[in-house]
C-alpha atoms as a PDB file:
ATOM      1  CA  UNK A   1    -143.452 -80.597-184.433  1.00  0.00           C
ATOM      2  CA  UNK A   2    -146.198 -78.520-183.109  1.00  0.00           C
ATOM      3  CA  UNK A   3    -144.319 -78.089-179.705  1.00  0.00           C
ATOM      4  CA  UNK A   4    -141.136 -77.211-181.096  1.00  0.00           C
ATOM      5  CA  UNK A   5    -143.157 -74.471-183.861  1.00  0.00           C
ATOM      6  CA  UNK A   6    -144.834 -72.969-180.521  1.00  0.00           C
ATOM      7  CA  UNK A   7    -141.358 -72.736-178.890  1.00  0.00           C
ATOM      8  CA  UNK A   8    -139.618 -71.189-181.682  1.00  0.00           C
ATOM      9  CA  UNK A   9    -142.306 -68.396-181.292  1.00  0.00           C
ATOM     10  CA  UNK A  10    -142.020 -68.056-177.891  1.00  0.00           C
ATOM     11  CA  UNK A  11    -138.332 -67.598-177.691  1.00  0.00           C
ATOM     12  CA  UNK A  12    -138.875 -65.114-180.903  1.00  0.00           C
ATOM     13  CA  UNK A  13    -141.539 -62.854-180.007  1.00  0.00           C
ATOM     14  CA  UNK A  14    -143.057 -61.460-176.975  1.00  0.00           C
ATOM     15  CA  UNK A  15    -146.562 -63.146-176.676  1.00  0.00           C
ATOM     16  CA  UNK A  16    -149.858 -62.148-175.020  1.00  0.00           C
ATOM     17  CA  UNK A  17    -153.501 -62.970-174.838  1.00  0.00           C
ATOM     18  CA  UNK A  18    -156.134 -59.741-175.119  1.00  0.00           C
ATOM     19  CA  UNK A  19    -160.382 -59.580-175.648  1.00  0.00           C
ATOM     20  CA  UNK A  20    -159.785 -63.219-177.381  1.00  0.00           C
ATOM     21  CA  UNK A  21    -157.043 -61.642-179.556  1.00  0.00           C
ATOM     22  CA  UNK A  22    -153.185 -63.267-180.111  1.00  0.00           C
ATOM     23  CA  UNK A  23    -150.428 -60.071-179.727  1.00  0.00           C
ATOM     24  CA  UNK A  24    -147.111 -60.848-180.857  1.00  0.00           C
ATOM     25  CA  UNK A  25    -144.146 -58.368-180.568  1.00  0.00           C
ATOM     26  CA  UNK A  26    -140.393 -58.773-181.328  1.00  0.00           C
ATOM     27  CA  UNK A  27    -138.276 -59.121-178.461  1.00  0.00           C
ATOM     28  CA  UNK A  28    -136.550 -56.225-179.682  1.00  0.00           C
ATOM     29  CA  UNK A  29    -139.202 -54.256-178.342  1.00  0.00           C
ATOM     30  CA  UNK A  30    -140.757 -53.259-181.730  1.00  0.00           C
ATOM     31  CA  UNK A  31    -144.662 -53.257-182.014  1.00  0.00           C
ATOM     32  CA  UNK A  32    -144.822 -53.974-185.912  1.00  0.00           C
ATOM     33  CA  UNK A  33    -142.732 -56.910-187.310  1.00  0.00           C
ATOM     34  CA  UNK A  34    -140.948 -57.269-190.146  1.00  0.00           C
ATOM     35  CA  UNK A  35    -142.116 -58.781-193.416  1.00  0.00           C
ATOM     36  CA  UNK A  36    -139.448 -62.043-192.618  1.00  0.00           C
ATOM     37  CA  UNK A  37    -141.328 -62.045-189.209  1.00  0.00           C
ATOM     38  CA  UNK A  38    -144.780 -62.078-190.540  1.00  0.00           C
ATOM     39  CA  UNK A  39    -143.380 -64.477-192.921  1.00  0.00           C
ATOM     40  CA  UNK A  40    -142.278 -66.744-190.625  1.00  0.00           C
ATOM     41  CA  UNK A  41    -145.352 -66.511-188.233  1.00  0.00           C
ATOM     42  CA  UNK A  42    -147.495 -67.567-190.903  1.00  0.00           C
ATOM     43  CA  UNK A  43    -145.356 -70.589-191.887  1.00  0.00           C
ATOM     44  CA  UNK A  44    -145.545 -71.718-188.134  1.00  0.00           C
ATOM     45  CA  UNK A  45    -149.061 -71.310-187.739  1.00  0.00           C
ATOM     46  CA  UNK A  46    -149.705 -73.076-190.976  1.00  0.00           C
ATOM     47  CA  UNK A  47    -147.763 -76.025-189.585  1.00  0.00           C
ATOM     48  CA  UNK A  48    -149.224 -75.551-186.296  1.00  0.00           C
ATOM     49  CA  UNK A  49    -152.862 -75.801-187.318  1.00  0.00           C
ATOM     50  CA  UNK A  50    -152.266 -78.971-189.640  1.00  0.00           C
ATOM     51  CA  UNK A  51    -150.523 -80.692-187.000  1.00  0.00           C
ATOM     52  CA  UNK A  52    -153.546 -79.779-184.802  1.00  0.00           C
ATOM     53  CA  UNK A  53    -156.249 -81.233-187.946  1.00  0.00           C
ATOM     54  CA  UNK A  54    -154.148 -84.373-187.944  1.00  0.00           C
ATOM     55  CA  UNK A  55    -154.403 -85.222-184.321  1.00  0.00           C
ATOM     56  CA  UNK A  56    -157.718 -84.216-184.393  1.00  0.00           C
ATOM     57  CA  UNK A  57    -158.524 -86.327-187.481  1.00  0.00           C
ATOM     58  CA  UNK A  58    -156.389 -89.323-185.759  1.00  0.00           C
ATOM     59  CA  UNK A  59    -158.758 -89.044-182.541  1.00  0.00           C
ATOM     60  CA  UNK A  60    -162.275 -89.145-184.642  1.00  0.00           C
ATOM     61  CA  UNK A  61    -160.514 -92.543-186.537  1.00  0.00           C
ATOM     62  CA  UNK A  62    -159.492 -93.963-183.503  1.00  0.00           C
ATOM     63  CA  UNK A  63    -162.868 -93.317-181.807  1.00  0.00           C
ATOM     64  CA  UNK A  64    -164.859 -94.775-185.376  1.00  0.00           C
ATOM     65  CA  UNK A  65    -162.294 -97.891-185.034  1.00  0.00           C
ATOM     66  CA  UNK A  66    -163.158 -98.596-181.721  1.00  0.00           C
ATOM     67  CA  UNK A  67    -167.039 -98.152-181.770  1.00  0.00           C
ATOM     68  CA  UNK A  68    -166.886-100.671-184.918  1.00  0.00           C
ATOM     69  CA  UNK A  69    -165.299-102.842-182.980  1.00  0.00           C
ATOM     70  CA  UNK A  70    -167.841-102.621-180.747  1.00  0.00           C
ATOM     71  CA  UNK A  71    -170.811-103.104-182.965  1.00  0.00           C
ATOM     72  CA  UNK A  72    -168.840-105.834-184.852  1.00  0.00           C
ATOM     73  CA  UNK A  73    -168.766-108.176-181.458  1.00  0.00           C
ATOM     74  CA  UNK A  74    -172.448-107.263-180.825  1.00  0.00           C
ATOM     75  CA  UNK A  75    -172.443-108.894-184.682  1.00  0.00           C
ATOM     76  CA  UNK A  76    -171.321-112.489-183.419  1.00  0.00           C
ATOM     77  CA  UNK A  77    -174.161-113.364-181.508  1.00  0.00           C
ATOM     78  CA  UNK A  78    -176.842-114.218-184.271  1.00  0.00           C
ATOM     79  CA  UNK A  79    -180.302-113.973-183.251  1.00  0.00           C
ATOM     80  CA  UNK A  80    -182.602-117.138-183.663  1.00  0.00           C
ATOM     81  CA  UNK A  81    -185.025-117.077-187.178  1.00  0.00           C
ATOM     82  CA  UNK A  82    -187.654-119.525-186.174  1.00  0.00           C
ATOM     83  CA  UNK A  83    -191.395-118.401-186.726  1.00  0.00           C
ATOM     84  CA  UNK A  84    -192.319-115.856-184.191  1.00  0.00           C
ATOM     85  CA  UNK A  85    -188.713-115.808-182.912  1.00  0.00           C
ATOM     86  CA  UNK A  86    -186.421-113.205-182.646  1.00  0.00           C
ATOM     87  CA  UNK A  87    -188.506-110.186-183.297  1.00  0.00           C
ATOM     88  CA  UNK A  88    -186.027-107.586-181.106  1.00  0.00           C
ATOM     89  CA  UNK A  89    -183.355-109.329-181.438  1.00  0.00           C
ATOM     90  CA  UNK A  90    -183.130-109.789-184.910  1.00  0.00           C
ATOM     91  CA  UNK A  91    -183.917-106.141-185.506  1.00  0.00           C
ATOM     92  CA  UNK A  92    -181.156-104.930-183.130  1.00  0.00           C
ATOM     93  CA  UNK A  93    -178.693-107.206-185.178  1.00  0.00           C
ATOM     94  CA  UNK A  94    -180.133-105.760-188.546  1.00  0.00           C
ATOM     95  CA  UNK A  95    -179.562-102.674-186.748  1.00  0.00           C
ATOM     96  CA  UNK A  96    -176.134-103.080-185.782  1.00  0.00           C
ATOM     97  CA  UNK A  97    -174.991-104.252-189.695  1.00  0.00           C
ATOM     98  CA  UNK A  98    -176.294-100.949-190.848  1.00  0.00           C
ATOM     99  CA  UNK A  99    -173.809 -99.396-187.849  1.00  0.00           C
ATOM    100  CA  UNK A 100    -171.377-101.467-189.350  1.00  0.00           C
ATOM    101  CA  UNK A 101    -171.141-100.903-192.748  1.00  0.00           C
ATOM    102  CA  UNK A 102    -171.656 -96.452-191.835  1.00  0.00           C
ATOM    103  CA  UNK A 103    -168.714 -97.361-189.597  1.00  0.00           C
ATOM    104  CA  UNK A 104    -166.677 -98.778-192.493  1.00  0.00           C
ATOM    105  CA  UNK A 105    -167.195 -95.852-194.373  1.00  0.00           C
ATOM    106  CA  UNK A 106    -166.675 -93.073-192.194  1.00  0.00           C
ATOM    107  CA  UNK A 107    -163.509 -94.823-191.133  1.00  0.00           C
ATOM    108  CA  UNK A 108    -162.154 -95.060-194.908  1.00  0.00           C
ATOM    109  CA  UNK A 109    -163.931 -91.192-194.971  1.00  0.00           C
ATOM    110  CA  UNK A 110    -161.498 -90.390-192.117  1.00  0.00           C
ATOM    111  CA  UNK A 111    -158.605 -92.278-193.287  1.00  0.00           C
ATOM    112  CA  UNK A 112    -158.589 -90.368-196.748  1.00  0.00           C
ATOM    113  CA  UNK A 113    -159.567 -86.974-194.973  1.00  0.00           C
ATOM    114  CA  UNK A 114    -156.062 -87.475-192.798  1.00  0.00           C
ATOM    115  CA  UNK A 115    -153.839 -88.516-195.954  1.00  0.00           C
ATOM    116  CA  UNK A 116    -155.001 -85.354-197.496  1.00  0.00           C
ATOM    117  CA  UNK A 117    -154.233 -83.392-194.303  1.00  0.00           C
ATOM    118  CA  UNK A 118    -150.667 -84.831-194.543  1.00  0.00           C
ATOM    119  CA  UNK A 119    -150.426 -84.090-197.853  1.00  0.00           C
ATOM    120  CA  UNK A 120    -151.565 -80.438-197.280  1.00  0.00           C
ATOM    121  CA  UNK A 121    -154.677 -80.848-199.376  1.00  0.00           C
ATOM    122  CA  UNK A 122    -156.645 -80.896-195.864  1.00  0.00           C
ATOM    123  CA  UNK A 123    -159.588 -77.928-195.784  1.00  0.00           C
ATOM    124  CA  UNK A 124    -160.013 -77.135-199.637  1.00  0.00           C
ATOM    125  CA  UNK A 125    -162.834 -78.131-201.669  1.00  0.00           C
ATOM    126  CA  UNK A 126    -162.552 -80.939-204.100  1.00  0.00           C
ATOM    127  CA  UNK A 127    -164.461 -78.872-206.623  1.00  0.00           C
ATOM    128  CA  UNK A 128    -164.137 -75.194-206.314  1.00  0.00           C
ATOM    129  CA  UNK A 129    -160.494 -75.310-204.724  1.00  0.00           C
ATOM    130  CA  UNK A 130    -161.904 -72.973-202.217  1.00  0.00           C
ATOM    131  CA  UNK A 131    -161.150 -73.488-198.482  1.00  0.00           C
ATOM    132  CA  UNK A 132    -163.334 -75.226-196.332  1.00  0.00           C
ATOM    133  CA  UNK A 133    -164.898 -73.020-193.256  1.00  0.00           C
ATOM    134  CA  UNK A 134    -163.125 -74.472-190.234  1.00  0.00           C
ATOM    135  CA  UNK A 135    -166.566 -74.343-188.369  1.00  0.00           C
ATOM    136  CA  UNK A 136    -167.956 -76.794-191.351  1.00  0.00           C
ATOM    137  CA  UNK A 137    -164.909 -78.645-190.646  1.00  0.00           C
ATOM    138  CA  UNK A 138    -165.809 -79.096-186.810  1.00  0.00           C
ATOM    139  CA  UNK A 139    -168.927 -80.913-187.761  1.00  0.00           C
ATOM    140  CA  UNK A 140    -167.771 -82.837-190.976  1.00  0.00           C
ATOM    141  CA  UNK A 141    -164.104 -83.431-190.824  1.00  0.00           C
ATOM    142  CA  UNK A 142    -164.023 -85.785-193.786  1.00  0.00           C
ATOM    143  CA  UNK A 143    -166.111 -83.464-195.868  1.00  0.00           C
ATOM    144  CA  UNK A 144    -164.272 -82.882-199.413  1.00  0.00           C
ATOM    145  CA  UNK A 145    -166.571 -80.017-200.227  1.00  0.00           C
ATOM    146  CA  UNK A 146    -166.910 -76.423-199.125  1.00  0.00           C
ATOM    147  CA  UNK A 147    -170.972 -75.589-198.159  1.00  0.00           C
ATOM    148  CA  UNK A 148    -171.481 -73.988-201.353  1.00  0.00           C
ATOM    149  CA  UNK A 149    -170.429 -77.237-203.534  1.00  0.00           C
ATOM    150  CA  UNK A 150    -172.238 -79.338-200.759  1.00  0.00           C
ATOM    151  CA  UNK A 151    -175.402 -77.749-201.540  1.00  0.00           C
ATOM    152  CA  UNK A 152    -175.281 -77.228-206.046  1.00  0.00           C
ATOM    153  CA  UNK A 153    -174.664 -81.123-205.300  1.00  0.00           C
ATOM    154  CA  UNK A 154    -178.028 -81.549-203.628  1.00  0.00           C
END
């Protein structure tokens, strides 16, 4: 979907890149679109960033999954209890359950972060109904609440 969004706009509109800005122009040689353009630029680039927060959301889970399953075969060698035994070992292992059960949650974290994406509630605070600064999103993408409601919470 987000190929064929980017191709409808550049068989629609002249495109170009300038000082980190995005210039659009009909083909028709006008400078200013029309409200139906604007219109329809906004609907792509709506559908164009949430396709871009779902693979991005789909990478983090996949990369949680797989360092779980990492830390969960670390898991299957038990260290030895005996008196005096198993001092590093046994807090590595204790160690690696913590890792586990963080895991588990940031993948169920993730997994509800991407149904929400899909469901277009992706990016707006659970409280305030405010969106969520993208940046904020960067560093927490399974965070339900905007900075604001993150910190009354505290």
């Amino acid at each position: 979907m987000y190929v064929e969004s980017m191709s409808v706009v550049m068989m629609k509109y002249r495109v170009a890149a300038c000082d980190g800005f995005l210039i659009l122009m009909g083909l028709d040689g006008e400078s200013t679109l029309s409200g139906n353009q604007v219109g329809e630029l906004k609907e792509v680039m709506v559908i164009t960033t949430a396709q871009s927060e779902i693979a991005r959301l789909e990478q983090e889970l996949a990369k949680a999954r797989e360092k779980l399953a990492t830390v969960e075969e670390q898991l299957t060698e038990r260290p030895d209890f005996g008196l005096g035994q198993g001092g590093t070992m046994l807090y590595e292992w204790e160690m690696n359950l913590a890792e586990r059960d963080r895991l588990r949650e940031k993948i169920a974290s993730l997994e509800d972060a991407l149904e929400r994406a899909r469901e277009g509630r992706y990016g707006i605070c659970e409280v305030c109904g405010q969106p969520i600064d993208p940046e904020r999103l960067k560093i927490l993408p399974d965070t339900k609440l905007c900075a604001k409601c993150a910190a009354a919470r505290r």
